[in-house]
Protein backbone atom coordinates (compact mmCIF):
# COMPACT_ATOMS: atom_id res chain seq x y z
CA UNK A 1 55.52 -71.08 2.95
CA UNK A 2 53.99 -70.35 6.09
CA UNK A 3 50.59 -68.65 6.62
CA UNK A 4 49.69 -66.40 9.23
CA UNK A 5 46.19 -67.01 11.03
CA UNK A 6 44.87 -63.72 11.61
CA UNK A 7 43.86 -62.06 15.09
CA UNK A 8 40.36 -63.22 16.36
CA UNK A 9 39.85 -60.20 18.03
CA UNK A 10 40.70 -57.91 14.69
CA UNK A 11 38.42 -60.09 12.33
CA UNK A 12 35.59 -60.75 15.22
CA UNK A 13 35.50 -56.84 16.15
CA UNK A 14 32.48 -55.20 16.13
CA UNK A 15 34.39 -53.02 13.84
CA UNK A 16 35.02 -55.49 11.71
CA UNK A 17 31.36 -56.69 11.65
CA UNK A 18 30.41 -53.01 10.59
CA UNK A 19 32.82 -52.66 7.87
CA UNK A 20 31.42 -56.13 6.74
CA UNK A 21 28.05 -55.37 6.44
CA UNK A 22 28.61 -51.51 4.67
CA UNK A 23 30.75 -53.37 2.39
CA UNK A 24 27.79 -55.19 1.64
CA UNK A 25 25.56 -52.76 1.39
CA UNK A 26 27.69 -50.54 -0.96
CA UNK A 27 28.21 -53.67 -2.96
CA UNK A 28 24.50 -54.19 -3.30
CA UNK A 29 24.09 -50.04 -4.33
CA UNK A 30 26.48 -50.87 -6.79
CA UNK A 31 24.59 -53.90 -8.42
CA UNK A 32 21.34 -52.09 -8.10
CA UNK A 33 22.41 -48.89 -9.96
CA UNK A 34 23.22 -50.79 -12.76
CA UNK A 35 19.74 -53.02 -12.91
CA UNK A 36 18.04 -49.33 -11.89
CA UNK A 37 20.10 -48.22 -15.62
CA UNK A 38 19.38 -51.01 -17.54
CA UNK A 39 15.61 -50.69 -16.73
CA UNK A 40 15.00 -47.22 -17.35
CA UNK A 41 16.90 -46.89 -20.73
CA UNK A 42 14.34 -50.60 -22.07
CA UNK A 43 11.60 -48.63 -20.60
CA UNK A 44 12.43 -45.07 -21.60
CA UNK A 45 13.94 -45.83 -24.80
CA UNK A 46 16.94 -43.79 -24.31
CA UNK A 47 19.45 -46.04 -26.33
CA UNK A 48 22.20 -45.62 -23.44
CA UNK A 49 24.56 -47.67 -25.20
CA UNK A 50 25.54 -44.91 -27.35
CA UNK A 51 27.72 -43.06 -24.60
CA UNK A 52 29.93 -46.68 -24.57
CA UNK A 53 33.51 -46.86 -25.47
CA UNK A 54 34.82 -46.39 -29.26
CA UNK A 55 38.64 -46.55 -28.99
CA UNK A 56 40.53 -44.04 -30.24
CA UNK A 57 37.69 -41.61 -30.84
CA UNK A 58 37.64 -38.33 -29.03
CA UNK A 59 34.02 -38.57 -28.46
CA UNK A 60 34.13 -41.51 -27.18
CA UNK A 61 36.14 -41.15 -24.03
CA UNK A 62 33.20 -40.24 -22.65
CA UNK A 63 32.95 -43.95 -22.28
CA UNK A 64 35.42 -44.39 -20.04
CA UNK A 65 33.17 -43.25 -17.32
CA UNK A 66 30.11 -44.22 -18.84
CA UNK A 67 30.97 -47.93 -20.35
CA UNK A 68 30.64 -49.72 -16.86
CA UNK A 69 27.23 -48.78 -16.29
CA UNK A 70 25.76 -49.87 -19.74
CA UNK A 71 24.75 -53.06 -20.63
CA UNK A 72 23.18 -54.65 -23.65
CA UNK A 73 20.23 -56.61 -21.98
CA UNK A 74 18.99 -58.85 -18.75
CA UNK A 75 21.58 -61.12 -19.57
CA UNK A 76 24.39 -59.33 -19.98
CA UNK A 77 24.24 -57.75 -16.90
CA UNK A 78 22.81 -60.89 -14.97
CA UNK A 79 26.67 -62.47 -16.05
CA UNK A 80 28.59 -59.76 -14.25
CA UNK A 81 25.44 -58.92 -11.35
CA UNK A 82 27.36 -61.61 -9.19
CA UNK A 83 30.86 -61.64 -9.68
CA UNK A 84 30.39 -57.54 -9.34
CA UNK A 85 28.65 -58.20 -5.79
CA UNK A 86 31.28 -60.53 -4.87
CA UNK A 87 34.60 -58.75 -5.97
CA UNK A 88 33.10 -55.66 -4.64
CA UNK A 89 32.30 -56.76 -1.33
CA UNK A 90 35.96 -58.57 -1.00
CA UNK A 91 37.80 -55.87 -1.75
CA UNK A 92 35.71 -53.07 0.21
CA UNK A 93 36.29 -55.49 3.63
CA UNK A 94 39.48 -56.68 2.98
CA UNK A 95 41.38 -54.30 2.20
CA UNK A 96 39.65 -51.04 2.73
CA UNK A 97 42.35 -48.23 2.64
CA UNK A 98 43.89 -49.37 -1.02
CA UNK A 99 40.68 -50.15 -2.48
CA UNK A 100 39.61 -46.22 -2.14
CA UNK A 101 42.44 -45.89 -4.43
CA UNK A 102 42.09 -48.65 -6.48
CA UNK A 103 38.74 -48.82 -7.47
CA UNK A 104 38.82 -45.39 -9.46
CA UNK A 105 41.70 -46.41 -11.10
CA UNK A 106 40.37 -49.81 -12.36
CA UNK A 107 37.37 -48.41 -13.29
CA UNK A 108 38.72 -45.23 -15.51
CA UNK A 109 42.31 -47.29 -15.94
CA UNK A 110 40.44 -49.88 -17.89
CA UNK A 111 38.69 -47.81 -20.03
CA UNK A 112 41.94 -45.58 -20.88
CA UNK A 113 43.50 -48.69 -21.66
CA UNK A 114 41.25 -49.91 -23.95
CA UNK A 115 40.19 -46.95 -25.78
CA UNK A 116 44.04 -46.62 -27.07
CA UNK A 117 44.26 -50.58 -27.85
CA UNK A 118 40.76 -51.58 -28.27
CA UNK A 119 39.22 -52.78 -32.13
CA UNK A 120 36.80 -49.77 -33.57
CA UNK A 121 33.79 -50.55 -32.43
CA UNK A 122 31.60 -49.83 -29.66
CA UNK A 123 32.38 -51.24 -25.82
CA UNK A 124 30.41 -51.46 -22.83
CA UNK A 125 29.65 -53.24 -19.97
CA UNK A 126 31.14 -53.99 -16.25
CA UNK A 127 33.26 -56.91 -16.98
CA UNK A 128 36.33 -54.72 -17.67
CA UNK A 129 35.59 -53.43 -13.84
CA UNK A 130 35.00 -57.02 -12.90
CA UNK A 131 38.15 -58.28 -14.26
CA UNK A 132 40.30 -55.69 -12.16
CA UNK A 133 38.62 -56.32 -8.91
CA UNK A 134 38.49 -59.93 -9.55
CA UNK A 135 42.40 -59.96 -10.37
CA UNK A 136 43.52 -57.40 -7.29
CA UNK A 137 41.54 -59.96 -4.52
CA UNK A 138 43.17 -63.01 -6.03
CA UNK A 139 46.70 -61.72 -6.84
CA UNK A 140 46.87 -59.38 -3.06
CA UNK A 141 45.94 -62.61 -0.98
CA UNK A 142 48.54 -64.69 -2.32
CA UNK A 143 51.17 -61.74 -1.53
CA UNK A 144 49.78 -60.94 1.71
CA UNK A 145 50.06 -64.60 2.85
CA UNK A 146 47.43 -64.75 5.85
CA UNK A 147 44.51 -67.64 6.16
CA UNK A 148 41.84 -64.78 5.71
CA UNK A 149 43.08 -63.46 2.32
CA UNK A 150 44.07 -66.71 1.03
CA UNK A 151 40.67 -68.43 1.78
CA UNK A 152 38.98 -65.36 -0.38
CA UNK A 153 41.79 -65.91 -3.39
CA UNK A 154 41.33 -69.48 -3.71
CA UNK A 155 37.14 -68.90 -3.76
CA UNK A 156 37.65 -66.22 -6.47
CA UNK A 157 39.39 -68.49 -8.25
CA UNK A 158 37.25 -71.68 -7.73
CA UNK A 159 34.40 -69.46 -9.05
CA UNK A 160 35.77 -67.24 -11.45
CA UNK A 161 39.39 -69.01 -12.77
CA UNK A 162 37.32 -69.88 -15.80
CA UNK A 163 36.86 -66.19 -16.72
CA UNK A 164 40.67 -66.37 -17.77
CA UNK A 165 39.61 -67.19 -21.20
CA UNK A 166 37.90 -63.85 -21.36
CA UNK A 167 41.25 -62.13 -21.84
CA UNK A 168 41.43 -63.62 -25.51
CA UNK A 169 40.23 -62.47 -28.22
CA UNK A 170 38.15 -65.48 -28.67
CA UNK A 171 34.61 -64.32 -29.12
CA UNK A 172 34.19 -62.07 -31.79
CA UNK A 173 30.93 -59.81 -29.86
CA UNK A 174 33.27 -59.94 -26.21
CA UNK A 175 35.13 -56.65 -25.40
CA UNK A 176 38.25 -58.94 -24.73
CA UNK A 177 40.12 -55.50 -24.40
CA UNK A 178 37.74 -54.23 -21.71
CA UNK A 179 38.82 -57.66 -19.68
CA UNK A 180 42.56 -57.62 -20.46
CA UNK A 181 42.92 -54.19 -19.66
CA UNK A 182 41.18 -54.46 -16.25
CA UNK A 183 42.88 -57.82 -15.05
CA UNK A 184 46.62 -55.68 -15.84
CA UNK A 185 45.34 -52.73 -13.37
CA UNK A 186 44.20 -55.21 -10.98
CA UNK A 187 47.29 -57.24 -10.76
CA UNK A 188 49.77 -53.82 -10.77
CA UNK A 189 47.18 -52.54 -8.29
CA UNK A 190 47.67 -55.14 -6.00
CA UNK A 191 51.69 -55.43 -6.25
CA UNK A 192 51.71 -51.71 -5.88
CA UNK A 193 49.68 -51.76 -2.44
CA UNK A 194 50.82 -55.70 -1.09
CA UNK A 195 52.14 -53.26 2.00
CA UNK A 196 48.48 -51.75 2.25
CA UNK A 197 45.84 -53.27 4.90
CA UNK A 198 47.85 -55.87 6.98
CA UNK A 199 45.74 -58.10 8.75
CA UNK A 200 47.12 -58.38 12.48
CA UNK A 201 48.57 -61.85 13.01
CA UNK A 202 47.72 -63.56 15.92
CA UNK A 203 50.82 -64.22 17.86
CA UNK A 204 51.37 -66.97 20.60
CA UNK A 205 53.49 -66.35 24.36
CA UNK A 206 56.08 -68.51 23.02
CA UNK A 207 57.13 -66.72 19.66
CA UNK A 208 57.51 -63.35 22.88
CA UNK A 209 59.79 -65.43 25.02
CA UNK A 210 63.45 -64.76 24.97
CA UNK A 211 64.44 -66.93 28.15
CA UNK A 212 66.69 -69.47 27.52
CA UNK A 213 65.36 -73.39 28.34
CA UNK A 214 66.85 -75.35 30.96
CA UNK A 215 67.71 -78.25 29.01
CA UNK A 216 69.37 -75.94 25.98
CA UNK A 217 72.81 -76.89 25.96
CA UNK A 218 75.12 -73.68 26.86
CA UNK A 219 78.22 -73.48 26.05
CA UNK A 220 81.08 -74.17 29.35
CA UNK A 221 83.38 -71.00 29.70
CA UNK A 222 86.96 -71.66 28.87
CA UNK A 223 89.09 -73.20 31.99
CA UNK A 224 91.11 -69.87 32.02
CA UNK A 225 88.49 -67.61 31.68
CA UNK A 226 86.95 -68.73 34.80
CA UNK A 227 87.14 -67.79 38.12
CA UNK A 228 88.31 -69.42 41.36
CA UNK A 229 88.80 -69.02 44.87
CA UNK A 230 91.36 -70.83 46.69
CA UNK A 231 90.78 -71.46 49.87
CA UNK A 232 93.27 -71.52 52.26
CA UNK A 233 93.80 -74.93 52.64
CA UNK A 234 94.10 -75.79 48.68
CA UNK A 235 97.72 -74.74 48.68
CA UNK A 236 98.79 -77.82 50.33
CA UNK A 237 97.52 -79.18 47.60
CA UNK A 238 98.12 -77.57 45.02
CA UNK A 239 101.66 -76.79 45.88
CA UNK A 240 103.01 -73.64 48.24
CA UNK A 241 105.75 -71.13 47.44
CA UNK A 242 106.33 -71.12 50.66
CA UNK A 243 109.61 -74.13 51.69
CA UNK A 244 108.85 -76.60 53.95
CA UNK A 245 110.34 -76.67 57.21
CA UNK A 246 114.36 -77.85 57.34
CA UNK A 247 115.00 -76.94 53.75
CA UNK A 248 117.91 -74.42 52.82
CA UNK A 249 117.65 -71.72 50.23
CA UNK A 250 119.29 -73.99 47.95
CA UNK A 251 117.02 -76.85 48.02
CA UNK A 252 114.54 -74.61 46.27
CA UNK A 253 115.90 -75.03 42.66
């Protein structure tokens, strides 16, 4: 297994930069919203949680939209704050063109997913999100094979690998559903586009050059096959048709 190092001048690009720092700054949007929710509704009163996920309730596929955005407390939402800001930002750079594709369908996907397998009771909270974007950075850099991508999977991992665990139904008050559910979209997400938002490879003069060395051993052409000139004077020596002088017709036998 050999890994491509990408092109300095794609990743370096003030293009680059840009996308970089709006990927950021939607990530940060993102993260705010939800602290902007969570504030209101303690201050307010609202009791936002109602409008959460209850599998296999027709009212409550309003939570697949909704369940994302809601979050129990501080804490809750203080858990998934960074690993949201993270994920987000990776896949937003990375791989821009699938992730306008993939992000709606983690974040509705998940939600589908669990309200038909999910327990009766009531689900909320971004780490079904979390769990798909987490699972599409990690599982599209290993496919995608390049220094870049592979740098950002093994990080996601090294922070997050623990978060594994969160896919079993372990903890009796975790939406283990919520998790599985996402991590399955993310990795079929990122099989599904592993052709999507190539990073150019840089490529060296010598992987272009066709020209054959001059110590590379050819291979001789065939005695027959070859060519020759005689000269005039090589039938002397190579023996002449033609009789030598003082010898009859029948001396040539």
């Amino acid at each position: 297994m050999q890994l491509g190092k990408p092109d300095p001048r794609f990743i370096s690009s003030p293009r680059a930069q840009r996308n970089f720092a709006l990927a950021i700054k939607i990530a940060l949007f993102t993260v705010g919203l939800l602290w902007v929710i969570l504030i209101v509704d303690s201050v307010l009163g609202l009791g936002l949680l109602r409008f959460g996920l209850r599998p296999r309730q027709f009212e409550g596929l309003v939570g697949v939209f909704t369940a994302p955005l809601l979050h129990s407390g501080p804490e809750h939402l203080l858990s998934n704050s960074l690993p949201l800001l993270i994920s987000l930002t990776a896949i937003l750079y990375l791989y821009p063109a699938s992730s306008i594709r993939v992000i709606p369908v983690i974040w509705l996907g998940s939600g589908l997913l669990a309200w038909v397998v999910g327990r009766p009771s009531l689900h909320f909270g971004a780490s079904g999100f979390v769990y798909g974007l987490l699972a599409y950075v990690f599982i599209s850099g290993i496919l995608r094979l390049d220094m870049r991508s592979v740098a950002v999977s093994v990080m996601v991992w090294f922070l997050y690998g623990s978060m594994v665990w969160g896919v079993l139904p372990i903890r009796p008050n975790m939406s283990w559903e919520l998790h599985l559910a996402g991590a399955i979209l993310g990795v079929a997400m990122a099989i599904a586009f592993r052709r999507w938002d190539i990073t150019p490879l840089k490529r060296y003069a010598w992987e272009d050059d066709d020209s054959v060395p001059e110590w590379f051993p050819l291979k001789e052409t065939p005695p027959e096959q070859s060519s020759h000139e005689v000269s005039p004077a090589e039938p002397e020596l190579l023996g002449s048709d033609e009789p030598e002088s003082g010898m009859s017709d029948k001396d040539r036998s």
